[in-house]
C-alpha atoms as a PDB file:
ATOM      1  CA  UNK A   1       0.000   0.000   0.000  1.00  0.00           C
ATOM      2  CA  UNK A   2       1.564   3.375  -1.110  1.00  0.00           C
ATOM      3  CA  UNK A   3       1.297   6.264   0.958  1.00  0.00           C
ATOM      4  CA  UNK A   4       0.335  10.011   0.166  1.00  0.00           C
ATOM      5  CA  UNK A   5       3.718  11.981  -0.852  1.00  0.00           C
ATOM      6  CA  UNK A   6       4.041  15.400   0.491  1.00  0.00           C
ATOM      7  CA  UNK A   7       3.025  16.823  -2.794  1.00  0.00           C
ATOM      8  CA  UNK A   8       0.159  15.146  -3.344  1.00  0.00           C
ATOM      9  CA  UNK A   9      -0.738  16.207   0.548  1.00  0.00           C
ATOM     10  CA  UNK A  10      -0.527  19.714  -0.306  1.00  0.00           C
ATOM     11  CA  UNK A  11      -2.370  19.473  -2.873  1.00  0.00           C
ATOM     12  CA  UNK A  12      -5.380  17.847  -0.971  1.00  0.00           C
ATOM     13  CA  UNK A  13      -4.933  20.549   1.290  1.00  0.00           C
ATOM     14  CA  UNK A  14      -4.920  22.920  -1.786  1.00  0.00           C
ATOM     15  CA  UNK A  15      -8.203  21.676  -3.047  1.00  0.00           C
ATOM     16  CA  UNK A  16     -10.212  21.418  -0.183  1.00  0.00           C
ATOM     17  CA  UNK A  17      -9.315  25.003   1.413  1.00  0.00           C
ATOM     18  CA  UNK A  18      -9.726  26.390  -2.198  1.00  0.00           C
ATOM     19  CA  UNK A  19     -13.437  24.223  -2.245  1.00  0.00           C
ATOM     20  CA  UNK A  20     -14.013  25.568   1.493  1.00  0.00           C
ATOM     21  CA  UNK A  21     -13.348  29.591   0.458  1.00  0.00           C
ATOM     22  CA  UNK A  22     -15.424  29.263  -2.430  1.00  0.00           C
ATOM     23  CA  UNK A  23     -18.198  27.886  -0.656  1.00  0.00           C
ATOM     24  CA  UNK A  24     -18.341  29.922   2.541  1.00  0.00           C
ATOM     25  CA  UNK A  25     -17.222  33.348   0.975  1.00  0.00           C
ATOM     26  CA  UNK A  26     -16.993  33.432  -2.918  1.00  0.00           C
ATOM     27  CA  UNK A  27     -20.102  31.150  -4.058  1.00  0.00           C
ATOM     28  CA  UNK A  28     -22.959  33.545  -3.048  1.00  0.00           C
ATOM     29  CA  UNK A  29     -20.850  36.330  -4.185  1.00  0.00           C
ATOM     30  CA  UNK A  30     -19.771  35.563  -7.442  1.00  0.00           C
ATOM     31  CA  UNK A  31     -22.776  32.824  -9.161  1.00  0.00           C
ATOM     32  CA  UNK A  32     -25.165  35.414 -10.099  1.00  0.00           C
ATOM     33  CA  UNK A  33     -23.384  37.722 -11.966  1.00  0.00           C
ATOM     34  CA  UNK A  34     -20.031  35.867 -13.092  1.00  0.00           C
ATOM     35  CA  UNK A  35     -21.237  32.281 -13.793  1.00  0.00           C
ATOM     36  CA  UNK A  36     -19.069  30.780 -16.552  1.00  0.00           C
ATOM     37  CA  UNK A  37     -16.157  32.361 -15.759  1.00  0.00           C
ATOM     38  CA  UNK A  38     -13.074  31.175 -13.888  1.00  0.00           C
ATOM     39  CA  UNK A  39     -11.771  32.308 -10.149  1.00  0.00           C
ATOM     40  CA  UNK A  40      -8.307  31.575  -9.193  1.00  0.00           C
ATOM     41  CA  UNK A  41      -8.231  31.419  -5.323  1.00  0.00           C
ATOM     42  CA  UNK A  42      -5.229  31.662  -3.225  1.00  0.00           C
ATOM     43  CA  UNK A  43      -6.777  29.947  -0.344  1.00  0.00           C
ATOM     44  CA  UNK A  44      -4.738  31.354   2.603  1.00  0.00           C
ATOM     45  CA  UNK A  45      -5.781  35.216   1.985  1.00  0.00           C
ATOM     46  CA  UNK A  46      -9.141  34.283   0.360  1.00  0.00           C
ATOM     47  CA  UNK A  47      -7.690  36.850  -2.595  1.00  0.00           C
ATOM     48  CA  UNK A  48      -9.712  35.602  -5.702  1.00  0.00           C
ATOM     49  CA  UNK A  49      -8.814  36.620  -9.387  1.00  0.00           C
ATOM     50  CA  UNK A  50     -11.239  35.942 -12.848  1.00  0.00           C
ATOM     51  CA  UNK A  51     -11.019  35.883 -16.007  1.00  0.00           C
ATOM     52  CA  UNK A  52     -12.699  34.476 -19.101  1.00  0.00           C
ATOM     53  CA  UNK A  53     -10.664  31.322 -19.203  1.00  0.00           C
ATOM     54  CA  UNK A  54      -8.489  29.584 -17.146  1.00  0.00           C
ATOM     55  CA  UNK A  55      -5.547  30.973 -18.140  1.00  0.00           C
ATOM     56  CA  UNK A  56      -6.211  34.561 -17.939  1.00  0.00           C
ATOM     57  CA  UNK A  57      -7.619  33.947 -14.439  1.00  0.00           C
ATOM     58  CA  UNK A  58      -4.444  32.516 -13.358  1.00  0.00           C
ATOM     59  CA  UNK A  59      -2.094  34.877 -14.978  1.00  0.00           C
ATOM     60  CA  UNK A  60      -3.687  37.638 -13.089  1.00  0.00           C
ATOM     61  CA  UNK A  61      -3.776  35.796 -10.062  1.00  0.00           C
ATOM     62  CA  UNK A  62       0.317  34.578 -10.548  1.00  0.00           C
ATOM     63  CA  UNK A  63       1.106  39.031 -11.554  1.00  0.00           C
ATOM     64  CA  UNK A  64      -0.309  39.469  -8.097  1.00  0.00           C
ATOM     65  CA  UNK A  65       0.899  36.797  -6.059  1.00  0.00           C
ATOM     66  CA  UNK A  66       3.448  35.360  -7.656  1.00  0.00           C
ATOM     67  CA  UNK A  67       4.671  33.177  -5.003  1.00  0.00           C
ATOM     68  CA  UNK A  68       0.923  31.595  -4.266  1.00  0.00           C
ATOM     69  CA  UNK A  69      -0.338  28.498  -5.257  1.00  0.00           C
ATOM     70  CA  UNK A  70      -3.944  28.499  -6.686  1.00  0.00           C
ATOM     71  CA  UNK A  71      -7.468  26.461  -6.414  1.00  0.00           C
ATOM     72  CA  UNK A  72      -8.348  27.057 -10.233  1.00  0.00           C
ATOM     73  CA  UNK A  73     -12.302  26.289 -10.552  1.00  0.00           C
ATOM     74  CA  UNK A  74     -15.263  27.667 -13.025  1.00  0.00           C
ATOM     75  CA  UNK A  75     -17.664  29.629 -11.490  1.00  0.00           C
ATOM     76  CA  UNK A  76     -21.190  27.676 -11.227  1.00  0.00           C
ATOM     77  CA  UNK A  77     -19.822  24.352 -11.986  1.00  0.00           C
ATOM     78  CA  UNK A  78     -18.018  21.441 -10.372  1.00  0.00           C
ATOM     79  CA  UNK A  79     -15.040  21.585 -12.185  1.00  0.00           C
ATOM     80  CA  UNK A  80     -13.085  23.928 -13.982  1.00  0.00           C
ATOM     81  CA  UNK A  81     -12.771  21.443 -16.791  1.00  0.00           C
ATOM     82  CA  UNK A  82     -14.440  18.676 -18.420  1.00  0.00           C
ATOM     83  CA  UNK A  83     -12.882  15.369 -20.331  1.00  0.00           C
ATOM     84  CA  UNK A  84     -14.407  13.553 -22.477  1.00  0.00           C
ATOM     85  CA  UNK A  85     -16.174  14.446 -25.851  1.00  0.00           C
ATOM     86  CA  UNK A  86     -18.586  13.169 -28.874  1.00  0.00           C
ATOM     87  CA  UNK A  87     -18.330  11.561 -31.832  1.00  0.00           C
ATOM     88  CA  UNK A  88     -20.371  11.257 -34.810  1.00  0.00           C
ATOM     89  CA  UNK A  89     -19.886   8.018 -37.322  1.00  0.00           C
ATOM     90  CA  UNK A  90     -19.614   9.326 -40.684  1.00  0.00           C
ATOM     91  CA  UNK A  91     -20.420   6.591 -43.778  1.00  0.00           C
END
């Protein structure tokens, strides 16, 4: 049985204090009027940055902070991303 390396702790710890700010601070805040968009939250200060995609969110967030680490998510969904797709057989 492997155990959890340090990395992948922090990163747990990441996610669910980036989840928990969101939640209890951002959510209520940002769903009616920014839905769609992305937030990049450095969870220790609560600071929160968006932008159109997920790139320009975190740019602005890494010109600010640029020592932070960042809970990347898309505002009014449960991930910031989605995998998977559709195909369509063609004869």
């Amino acid at each position: 049985m492997s155990s959890l390396s340090e990395t992948d702790m922090a990163t747990d710890t990441l996610v669910e204090r980036g989840q928990r700010v969101y939640e209890e601070q951002l959510r209520a805040t940002l769903e009616p009027s920014h839905s769609g968009c992305y937030v990049a939250i450095e969870p220790t200060t609560g600071r929160y940055f968006l932008g159109d995609t997920g790139t320009a969110a975190l740019v602005t967030a890494r010109a600010a902070l640029p020592e932070a680490r960042f809970y990347l998510m898309r505002v009014g969904q449960q991930a910031a991303h989605t995998v998977g797709g559709h195909a369509t057989r063609v004869r």
